[in-house]
PDB file of N, CA and C in Angstrom:
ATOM      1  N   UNK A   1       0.853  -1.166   0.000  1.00  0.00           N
ATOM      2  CA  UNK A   1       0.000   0.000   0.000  1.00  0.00           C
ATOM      3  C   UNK A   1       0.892   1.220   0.000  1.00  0.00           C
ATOM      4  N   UNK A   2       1.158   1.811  -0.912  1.00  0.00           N
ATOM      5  CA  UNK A   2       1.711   2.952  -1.097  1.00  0.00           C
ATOM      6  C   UNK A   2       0.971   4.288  -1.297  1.00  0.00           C
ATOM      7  N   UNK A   3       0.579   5.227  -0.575  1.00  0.00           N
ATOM      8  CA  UNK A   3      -0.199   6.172  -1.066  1.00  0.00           C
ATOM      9  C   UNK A   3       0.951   7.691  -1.199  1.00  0.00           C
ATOM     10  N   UNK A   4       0.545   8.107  -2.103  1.00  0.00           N
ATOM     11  CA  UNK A   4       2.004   9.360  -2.380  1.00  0.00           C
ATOM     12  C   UNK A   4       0.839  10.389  -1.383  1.00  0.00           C
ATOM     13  N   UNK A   5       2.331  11.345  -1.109  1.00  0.00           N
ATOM     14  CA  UNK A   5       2.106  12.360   0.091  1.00  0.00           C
ATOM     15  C   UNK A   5       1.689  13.381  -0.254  1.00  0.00           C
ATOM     16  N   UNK A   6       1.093  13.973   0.212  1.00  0.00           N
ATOM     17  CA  UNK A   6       0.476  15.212  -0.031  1.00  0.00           C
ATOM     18  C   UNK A   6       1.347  16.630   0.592  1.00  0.00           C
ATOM     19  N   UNK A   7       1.785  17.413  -0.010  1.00  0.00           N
ATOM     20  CA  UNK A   7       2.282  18.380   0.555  1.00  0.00           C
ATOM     21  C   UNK A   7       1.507  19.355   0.599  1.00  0.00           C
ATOM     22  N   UNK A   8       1.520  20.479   1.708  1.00  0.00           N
ATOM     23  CA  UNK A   8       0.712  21.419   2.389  1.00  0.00           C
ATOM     24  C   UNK A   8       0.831  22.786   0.949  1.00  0.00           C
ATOM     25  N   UNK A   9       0.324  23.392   0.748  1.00  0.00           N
ATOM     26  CA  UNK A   9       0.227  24.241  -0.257  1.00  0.00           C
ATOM     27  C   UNK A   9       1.673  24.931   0.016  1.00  0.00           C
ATOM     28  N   UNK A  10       1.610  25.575   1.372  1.00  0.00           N
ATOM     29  CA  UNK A  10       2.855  26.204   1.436  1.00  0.00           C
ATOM     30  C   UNK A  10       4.354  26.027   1.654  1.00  0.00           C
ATOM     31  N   UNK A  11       4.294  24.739   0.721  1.00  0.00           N
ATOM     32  CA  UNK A  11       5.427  23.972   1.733  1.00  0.00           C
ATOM     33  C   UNK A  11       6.871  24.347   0.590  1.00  0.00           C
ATOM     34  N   UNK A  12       6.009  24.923  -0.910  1.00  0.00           N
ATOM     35  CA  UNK A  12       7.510  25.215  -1.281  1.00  0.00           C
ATOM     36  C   UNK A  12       7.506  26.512  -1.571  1.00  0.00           C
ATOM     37  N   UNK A  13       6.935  27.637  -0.660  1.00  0.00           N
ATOM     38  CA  UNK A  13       7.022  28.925  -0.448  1.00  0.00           C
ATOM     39  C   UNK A  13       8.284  29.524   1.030  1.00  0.00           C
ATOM     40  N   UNK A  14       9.050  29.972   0.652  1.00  0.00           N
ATOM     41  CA  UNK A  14      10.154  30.519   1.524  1.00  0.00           C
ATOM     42  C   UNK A  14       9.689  31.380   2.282  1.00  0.00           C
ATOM     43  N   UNK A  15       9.639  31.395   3.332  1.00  0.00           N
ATOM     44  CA  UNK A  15       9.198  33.025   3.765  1.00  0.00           C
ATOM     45  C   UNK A  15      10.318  33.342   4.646  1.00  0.00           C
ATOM     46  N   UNK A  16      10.371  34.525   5.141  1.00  0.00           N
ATOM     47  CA  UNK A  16      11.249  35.350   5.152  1.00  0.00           C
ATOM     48  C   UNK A  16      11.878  35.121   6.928  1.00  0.00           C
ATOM     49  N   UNK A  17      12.749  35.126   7.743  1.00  0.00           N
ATOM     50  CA  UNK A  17      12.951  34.343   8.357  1.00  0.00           C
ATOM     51  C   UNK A  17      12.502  35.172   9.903  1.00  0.00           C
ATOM     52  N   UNK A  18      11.812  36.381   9.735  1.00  0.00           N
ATOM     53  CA  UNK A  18      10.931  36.497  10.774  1.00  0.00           C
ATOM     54  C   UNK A  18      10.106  36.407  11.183  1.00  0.00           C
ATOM     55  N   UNK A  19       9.731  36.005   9.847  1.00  0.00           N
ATOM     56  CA  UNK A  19       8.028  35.447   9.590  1.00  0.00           C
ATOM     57  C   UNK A  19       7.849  33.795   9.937  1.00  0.00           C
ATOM     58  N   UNK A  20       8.727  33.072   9.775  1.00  0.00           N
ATOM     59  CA  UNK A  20       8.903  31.878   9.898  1.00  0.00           C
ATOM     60  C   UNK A  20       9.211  31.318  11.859  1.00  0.00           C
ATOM     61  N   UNK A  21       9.728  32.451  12.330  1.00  0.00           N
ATOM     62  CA  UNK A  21      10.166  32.317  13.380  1.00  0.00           C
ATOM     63  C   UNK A  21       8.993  32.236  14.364  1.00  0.00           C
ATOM     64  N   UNK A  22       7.771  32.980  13.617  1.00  0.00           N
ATOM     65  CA  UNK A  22       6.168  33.720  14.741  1.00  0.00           C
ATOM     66  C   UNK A  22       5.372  32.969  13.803  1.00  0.00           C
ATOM     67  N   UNK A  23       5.517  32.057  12.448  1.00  0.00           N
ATOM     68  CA  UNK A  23       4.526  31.453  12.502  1.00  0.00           C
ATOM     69  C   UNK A  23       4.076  30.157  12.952  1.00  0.00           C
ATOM     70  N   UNK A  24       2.681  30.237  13.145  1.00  0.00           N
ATOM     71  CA  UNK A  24       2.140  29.100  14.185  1.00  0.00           C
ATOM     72  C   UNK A  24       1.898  27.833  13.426  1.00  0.00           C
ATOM     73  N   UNK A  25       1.996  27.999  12.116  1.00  0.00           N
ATOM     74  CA  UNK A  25       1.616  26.618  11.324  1.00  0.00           C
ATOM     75  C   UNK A  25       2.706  25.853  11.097  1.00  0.00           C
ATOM     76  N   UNK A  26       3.967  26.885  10.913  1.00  0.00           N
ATOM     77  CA  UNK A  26       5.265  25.952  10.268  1.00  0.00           C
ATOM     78  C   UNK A  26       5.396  25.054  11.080  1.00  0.00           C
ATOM     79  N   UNK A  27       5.680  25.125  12.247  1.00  0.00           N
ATOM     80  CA  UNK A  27       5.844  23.958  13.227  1.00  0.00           C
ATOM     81  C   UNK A  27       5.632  23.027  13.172  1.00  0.00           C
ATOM     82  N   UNK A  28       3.371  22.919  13.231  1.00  0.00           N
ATOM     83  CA  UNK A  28       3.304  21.676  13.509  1.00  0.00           C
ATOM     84  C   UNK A  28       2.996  21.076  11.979  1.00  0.00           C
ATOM     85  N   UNK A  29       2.801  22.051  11.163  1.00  0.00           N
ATOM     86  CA  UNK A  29       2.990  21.234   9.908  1.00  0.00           C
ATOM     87  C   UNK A  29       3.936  20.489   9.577  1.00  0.00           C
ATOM     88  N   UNK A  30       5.243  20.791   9.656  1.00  0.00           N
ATOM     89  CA  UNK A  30       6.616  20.502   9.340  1.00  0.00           C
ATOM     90  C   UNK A  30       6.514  18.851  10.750  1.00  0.00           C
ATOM     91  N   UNK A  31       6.067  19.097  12.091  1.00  0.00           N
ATOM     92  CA  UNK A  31       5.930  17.856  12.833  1.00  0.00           C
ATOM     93  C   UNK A  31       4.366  17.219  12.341  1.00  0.00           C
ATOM     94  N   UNK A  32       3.671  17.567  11.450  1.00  0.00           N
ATOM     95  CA  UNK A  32       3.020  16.706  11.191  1.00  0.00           C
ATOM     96  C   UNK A  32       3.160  15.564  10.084  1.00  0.00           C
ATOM     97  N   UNK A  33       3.948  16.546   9.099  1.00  0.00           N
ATOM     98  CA  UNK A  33       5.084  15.743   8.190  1.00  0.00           C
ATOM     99  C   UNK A  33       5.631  14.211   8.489  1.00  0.00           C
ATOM    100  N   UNK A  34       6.411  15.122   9.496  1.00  0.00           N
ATOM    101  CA  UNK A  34       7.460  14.127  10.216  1.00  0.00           C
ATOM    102  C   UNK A  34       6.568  12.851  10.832  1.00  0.00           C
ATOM    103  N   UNK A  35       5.546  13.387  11.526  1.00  0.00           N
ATOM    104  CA  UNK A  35       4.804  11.915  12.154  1.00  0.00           C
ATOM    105  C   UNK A  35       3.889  11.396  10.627  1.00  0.00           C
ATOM    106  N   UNK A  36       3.330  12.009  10.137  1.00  0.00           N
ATOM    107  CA  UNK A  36       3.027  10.968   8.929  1.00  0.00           C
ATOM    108  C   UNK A  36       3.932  10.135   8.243  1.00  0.00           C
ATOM    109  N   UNK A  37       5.050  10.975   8.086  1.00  0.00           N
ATOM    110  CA  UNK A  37       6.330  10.193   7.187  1.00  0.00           C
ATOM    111  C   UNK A  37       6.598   8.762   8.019  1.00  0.00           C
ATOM    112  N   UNK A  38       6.381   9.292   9.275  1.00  0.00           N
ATOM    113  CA  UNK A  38       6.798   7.607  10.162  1.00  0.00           C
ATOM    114  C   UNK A  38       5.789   6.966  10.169  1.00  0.00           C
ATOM    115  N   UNK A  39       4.698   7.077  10.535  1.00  0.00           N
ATOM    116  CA  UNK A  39       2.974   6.383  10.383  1.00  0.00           C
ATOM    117  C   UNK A  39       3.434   5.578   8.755  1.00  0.00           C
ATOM    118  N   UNK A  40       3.760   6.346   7.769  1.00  0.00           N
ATOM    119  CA  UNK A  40       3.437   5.828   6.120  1.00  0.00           C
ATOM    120  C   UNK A  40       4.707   4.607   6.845  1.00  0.00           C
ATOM    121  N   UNK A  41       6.260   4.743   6.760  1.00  0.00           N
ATOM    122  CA  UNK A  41       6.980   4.116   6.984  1.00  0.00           C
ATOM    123  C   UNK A  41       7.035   2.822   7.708  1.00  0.00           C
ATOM    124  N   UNK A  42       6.246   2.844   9.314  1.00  0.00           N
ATOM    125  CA  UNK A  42       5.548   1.845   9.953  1.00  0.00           C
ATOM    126  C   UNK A  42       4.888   0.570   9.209  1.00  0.00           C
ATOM    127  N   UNK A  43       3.622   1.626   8.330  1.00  0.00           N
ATOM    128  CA  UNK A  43       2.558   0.885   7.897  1.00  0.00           C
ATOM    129  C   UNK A  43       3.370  -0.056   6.854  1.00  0.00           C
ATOM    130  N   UNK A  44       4.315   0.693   5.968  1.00  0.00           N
ATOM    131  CA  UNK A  44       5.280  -0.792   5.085  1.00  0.00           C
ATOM    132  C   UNK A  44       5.592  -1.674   5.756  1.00  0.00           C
ATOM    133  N   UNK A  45       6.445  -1.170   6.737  1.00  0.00           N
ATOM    134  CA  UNK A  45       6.999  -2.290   7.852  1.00  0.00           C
ATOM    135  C   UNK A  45       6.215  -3.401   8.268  1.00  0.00           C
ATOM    136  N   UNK A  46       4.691  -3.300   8.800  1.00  0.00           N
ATOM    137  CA  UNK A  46       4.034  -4.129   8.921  1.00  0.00           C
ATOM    138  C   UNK A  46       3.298  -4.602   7.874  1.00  0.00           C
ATOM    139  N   UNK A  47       3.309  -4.186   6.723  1.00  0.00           N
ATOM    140  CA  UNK A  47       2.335  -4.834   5.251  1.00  0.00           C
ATOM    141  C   UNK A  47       4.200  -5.746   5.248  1.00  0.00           C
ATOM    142  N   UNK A  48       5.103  -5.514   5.389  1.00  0.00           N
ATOM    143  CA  UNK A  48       5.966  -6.788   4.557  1.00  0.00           C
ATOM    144  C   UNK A  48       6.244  -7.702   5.999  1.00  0.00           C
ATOM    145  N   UNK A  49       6.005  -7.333   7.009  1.00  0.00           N
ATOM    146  CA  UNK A  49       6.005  -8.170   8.204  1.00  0.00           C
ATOM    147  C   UNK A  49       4.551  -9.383   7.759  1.00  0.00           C
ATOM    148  N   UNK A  50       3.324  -9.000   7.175  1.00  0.00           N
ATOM    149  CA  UNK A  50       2.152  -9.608   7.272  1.00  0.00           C
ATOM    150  C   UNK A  50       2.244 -10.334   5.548  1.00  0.00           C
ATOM    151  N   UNK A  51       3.367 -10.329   4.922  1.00  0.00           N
ATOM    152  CA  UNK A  51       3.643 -10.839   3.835  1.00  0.00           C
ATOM    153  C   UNK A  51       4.448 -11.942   4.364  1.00  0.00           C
ATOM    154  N   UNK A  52       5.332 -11.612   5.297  1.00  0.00           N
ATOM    155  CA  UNK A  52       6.660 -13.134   5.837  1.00  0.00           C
ATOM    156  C   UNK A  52       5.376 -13.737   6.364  1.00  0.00           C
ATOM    157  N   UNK A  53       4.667 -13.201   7.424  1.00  0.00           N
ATOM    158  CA  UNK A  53       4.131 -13.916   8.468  1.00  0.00           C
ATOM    159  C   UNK A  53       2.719 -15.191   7.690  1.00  0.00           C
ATOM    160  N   UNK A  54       2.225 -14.747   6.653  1.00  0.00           N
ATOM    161  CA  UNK A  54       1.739 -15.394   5.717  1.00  0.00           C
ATOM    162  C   UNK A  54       2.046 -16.771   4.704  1.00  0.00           C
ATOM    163  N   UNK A  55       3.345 -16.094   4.160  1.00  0.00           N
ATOM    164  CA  UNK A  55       4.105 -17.035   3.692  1.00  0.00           C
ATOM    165  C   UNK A  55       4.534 -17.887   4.509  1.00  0.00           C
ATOM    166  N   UNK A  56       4.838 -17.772   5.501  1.00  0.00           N
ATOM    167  CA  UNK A  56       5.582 -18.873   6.601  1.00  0.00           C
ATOM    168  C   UNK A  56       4.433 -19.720   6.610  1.00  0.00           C
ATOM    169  N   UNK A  57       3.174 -19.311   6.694  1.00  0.00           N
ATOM    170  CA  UNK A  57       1.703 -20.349   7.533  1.00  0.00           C
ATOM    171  C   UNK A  57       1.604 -20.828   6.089  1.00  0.00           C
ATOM    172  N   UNK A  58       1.897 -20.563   4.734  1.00  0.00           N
ATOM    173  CA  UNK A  58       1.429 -21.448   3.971  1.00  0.00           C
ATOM    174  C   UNK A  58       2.996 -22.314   3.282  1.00  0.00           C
ATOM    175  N   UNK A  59       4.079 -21.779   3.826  1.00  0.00           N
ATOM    176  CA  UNK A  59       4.953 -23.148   4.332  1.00  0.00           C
ATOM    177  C   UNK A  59       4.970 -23.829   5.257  1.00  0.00           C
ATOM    178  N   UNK A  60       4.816 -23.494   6.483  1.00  0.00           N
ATOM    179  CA  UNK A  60       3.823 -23.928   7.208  1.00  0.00           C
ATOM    180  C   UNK A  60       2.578 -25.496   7.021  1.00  0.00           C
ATOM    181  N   UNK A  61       1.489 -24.883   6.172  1.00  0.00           N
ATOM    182  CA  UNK A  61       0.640 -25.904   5.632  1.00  0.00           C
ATOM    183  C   UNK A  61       0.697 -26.767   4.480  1.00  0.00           C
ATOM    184  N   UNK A  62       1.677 -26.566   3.782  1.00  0.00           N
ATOM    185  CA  UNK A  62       2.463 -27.181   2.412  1.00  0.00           C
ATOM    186  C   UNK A  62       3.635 -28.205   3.159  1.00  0.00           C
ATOM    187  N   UNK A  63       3.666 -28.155   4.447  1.00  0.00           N
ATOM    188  CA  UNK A  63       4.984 -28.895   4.814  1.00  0.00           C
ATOM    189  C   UNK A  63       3.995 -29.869   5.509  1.00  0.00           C
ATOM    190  N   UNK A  64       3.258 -29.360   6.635  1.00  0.00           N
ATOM    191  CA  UNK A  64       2.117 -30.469   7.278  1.00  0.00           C
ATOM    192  C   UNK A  64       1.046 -31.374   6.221  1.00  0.00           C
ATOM    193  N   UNK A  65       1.038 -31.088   4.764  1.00  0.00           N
ATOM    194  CA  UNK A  65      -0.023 -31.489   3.574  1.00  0.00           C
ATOM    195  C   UNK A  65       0.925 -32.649   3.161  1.00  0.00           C
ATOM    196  N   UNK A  66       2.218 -31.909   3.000  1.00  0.00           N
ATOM    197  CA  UNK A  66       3.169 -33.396   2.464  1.00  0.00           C
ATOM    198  C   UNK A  66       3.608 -34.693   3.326  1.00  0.00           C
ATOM    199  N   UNK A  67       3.856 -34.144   4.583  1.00  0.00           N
ATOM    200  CA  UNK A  67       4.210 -34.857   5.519  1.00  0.00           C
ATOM    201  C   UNK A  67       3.078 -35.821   6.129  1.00  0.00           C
ATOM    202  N   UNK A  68       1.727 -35.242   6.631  1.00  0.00           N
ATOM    203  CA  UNK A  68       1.030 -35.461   7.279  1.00  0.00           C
ATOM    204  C   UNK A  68      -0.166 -36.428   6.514  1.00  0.00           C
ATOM    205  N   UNK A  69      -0.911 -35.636   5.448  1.00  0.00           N
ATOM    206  CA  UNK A  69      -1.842 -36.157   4.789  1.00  0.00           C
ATOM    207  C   UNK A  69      -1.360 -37.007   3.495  1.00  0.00           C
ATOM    208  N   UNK A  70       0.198 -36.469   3.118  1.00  0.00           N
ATOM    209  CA  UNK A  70       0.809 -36.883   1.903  1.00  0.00           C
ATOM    210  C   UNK A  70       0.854 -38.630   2.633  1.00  0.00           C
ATOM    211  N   UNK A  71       1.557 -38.513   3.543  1.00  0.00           N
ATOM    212  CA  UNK A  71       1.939 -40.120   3.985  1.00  0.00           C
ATOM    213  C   UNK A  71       0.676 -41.359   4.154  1.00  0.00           C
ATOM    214  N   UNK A  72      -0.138 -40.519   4.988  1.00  0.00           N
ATOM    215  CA  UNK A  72      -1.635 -41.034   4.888  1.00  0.00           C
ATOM    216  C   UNK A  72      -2.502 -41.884   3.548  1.00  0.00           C
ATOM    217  N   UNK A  73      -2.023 -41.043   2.986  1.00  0.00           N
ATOM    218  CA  UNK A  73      -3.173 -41.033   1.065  1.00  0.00           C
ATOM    219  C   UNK A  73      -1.525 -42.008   0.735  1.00  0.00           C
ATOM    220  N   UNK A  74      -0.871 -42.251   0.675  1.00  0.00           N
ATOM    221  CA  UNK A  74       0.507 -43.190   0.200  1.00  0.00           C
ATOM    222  C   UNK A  74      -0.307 -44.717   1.271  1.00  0.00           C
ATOM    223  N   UNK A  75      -0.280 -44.794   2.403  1.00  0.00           N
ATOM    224  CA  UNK A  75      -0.793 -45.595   3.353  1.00  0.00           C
ATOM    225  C   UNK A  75      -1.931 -46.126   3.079  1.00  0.00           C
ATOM    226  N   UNK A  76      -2.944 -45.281   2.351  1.00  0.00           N
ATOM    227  CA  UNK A  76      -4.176 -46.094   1.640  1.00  0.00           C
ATOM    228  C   UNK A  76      -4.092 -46.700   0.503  1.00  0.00           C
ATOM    229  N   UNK A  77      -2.875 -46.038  -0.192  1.00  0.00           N
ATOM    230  CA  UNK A  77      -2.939 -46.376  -1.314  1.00  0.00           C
ATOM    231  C   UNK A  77      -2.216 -48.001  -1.341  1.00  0.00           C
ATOM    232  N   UNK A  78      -1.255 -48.388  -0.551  1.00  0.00           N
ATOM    233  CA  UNK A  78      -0.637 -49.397  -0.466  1.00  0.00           C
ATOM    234  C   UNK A  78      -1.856 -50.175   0.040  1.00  0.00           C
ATOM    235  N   UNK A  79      -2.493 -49.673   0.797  1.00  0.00           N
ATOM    236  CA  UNK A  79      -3.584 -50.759   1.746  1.00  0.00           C
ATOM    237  C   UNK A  79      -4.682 -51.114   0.603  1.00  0.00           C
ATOM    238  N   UNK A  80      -5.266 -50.479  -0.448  1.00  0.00           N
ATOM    239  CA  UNK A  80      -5.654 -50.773  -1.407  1.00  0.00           C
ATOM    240  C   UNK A  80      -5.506 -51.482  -2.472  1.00  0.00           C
ATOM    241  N   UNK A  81      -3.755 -51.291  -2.436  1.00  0.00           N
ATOM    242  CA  UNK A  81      -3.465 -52.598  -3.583  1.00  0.00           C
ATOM    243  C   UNK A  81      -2.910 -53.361  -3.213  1.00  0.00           C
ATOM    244  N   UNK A  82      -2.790 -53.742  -1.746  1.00  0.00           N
ATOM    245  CA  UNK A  82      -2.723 -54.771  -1.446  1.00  0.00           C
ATOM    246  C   UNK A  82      -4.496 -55.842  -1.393  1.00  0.00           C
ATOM    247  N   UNK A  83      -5.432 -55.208  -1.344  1.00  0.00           N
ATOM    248  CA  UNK A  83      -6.727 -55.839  -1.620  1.00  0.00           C
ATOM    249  C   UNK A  83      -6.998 -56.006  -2.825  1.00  0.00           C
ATOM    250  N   UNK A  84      -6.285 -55.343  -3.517  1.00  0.00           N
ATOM    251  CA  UNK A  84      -6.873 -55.815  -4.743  1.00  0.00           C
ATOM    252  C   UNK A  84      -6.156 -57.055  -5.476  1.00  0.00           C
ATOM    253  N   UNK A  85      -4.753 -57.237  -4.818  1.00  0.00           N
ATOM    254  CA  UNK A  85      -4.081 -58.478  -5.129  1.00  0.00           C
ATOM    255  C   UNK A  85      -4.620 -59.728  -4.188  1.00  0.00           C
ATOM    256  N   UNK A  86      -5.052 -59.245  -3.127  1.00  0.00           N
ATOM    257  CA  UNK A  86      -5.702 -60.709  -2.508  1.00  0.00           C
ATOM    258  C   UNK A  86      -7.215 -60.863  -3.030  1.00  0.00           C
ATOM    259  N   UNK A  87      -7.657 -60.525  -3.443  1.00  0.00           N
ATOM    260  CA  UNK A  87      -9.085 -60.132  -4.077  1.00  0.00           C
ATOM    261  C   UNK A  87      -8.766 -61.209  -4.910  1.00  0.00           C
ATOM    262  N   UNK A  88      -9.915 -62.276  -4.743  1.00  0.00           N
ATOM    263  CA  UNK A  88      -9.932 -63.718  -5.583  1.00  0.00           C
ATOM    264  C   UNK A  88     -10.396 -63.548  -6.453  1.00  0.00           C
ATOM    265  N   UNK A  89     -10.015 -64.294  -7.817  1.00  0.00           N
ATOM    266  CA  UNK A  89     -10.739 -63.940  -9.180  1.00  0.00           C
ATOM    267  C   UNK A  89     -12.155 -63.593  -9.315  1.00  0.00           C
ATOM    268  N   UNK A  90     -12.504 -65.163  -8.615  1.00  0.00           N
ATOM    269  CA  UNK A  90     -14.083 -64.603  -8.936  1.00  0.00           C
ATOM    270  C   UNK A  90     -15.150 -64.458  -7.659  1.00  0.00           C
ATOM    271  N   UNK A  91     -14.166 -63.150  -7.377  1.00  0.00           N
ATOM    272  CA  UNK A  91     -14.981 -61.871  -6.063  1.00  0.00           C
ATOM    273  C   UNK A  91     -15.849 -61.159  -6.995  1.00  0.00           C
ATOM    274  N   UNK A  92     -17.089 -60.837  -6.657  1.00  0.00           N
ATOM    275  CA  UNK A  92     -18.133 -60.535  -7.167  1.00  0.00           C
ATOM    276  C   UNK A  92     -17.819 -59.335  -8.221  1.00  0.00           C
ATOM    277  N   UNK A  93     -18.416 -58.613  -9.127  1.00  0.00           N
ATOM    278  CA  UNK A  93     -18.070 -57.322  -9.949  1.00  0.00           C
ATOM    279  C   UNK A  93     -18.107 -56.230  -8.976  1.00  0.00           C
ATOM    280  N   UNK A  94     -18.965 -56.421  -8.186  1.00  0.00           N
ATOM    281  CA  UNK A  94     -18.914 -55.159  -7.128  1.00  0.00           C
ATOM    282  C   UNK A  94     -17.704 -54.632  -6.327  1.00  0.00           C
ATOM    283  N   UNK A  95     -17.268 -55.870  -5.981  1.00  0.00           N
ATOM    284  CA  UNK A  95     -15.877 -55.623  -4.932  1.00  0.00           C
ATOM    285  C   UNK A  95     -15.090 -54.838  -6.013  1.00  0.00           C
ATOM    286  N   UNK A  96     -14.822 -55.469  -7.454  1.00  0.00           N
ATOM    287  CA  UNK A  96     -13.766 -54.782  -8.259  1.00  0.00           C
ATOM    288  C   UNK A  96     -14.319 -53.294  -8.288  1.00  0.00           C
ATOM    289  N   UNK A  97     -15.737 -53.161  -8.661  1.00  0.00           N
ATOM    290  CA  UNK A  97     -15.864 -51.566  -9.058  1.00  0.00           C
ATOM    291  C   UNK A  97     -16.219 -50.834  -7.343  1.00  0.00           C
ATOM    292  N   UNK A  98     -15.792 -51.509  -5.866  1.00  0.00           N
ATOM    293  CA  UNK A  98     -15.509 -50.395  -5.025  1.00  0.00           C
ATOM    294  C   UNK A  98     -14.423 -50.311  -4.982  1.00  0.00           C
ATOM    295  N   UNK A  99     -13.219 -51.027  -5.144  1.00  0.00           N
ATOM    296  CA  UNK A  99     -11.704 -50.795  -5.264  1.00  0.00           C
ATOM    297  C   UNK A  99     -11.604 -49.798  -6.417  1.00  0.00           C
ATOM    298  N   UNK A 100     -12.236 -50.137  -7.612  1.00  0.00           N
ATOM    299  CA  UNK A 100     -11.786 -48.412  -8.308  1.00  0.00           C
ATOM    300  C   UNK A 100     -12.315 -47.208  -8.251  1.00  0.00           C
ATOM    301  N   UNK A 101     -13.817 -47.291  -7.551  1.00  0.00           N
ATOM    302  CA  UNK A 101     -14.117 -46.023  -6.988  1.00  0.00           C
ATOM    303  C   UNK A 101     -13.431 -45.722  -6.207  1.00  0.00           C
ATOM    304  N   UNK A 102     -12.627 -46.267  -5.028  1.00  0.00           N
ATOM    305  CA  UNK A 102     -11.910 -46.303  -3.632  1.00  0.00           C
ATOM    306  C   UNK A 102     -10.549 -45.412  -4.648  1.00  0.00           C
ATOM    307  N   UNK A 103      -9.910 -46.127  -5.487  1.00  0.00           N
ATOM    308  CA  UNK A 103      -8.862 -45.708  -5.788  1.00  0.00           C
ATOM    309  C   UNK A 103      -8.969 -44.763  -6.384  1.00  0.00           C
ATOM    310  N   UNK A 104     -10.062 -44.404  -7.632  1.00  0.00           N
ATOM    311  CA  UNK A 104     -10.433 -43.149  -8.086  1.00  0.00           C
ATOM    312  C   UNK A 104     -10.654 -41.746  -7.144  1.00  0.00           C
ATOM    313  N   UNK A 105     -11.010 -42.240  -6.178  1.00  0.00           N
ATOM    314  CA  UNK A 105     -11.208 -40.975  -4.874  1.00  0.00           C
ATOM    315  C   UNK A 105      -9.936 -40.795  -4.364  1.00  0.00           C
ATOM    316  N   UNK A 106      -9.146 -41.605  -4.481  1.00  0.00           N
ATOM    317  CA  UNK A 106      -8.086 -41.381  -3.564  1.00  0.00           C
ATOM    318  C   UNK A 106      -6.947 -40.681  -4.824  1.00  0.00           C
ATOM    319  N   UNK A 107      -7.197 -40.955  -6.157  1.00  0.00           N
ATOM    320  CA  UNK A 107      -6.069 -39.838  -6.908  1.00  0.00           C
ATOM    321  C   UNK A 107      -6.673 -38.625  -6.818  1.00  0.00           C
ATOM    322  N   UNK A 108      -8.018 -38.329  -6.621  1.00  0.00           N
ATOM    323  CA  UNK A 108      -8.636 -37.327  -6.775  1.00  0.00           C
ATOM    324  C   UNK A 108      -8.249 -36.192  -5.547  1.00  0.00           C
ATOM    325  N   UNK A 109      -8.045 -36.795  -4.110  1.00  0.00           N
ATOM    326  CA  UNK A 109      -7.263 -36.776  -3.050  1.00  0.00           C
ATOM    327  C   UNK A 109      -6.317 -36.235  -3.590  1.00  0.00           C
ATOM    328  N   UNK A 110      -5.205 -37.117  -3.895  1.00  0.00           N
ATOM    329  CA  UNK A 110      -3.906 -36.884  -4.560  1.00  0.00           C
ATOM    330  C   UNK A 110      -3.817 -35.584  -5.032  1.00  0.00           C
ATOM    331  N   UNK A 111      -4.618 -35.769  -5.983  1.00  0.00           N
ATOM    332  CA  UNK A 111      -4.161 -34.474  -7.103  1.00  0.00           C
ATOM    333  C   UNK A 111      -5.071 -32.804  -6.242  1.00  0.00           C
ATOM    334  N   UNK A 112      -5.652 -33.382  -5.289  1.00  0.00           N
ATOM    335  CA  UNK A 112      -6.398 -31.814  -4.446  1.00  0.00           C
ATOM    336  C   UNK A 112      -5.482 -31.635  -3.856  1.00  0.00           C
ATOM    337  N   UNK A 113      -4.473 -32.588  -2.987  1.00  0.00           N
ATOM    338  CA  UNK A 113      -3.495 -31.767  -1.923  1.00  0.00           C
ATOM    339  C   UNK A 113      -2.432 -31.641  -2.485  1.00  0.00           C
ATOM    340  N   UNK A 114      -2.081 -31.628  -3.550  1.00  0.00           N
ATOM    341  CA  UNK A 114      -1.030 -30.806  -4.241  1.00  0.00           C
ATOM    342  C   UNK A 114      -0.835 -29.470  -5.250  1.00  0.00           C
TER     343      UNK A 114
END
């Protein structure tokens, strides 16, 4: 979020340095400057603080997806074809078409958490 600054109308008018000395605006204009310039400065600071802190939670959840659910969906998948190799020839048509719905859901799995 970058918004450009606005300068005060009189800010590139010189005035004369007795005039500058008794007036009441230069001051806090010139310190209002100054505290906006740090407010704008801050606010980067925390927009690229809330950019790390983001990125980390979705390395973060990309590391717990591979590790966690990745090993899981690998664990069914072995447990699946291992049934389908003990699965006797003539096991009914049904058993074969829930092992490939079973396995069809589970690439479908696959291919969502990556």
């Amino acid at each position: 979020m970058d918004t450009p600054t606005v300068a005060p109308f009189t800010a590139n008018i010189a005035l004369p340095p007795a005039i500058e000395a008794t007036s009441a605006c230069a001051a806090p204009a010139s310190a209002a400057e100054r505290k906006l310039a740090r407010l704008r400065a801050r606010v980067r600071q925390l927009s690229a603080e809330l950019v790390q802190v983001q990125e980390a939670a979705c390395r973060y959840v990309a590391r717990e997806l591979h590790d966690g659910v990745g090993a899981e969906l690998t664990a069914t998948r072995f447990a699946l074809a291992g049934v389908e190799t003990w699965l006797p020839a003539d096991a009914p048509a049904q058993c074969a078409n829930a092992l490939a719905v079973a396995n069809f859901s589970l690439d479908a799995v696959c291919a969502a958490s990556r």
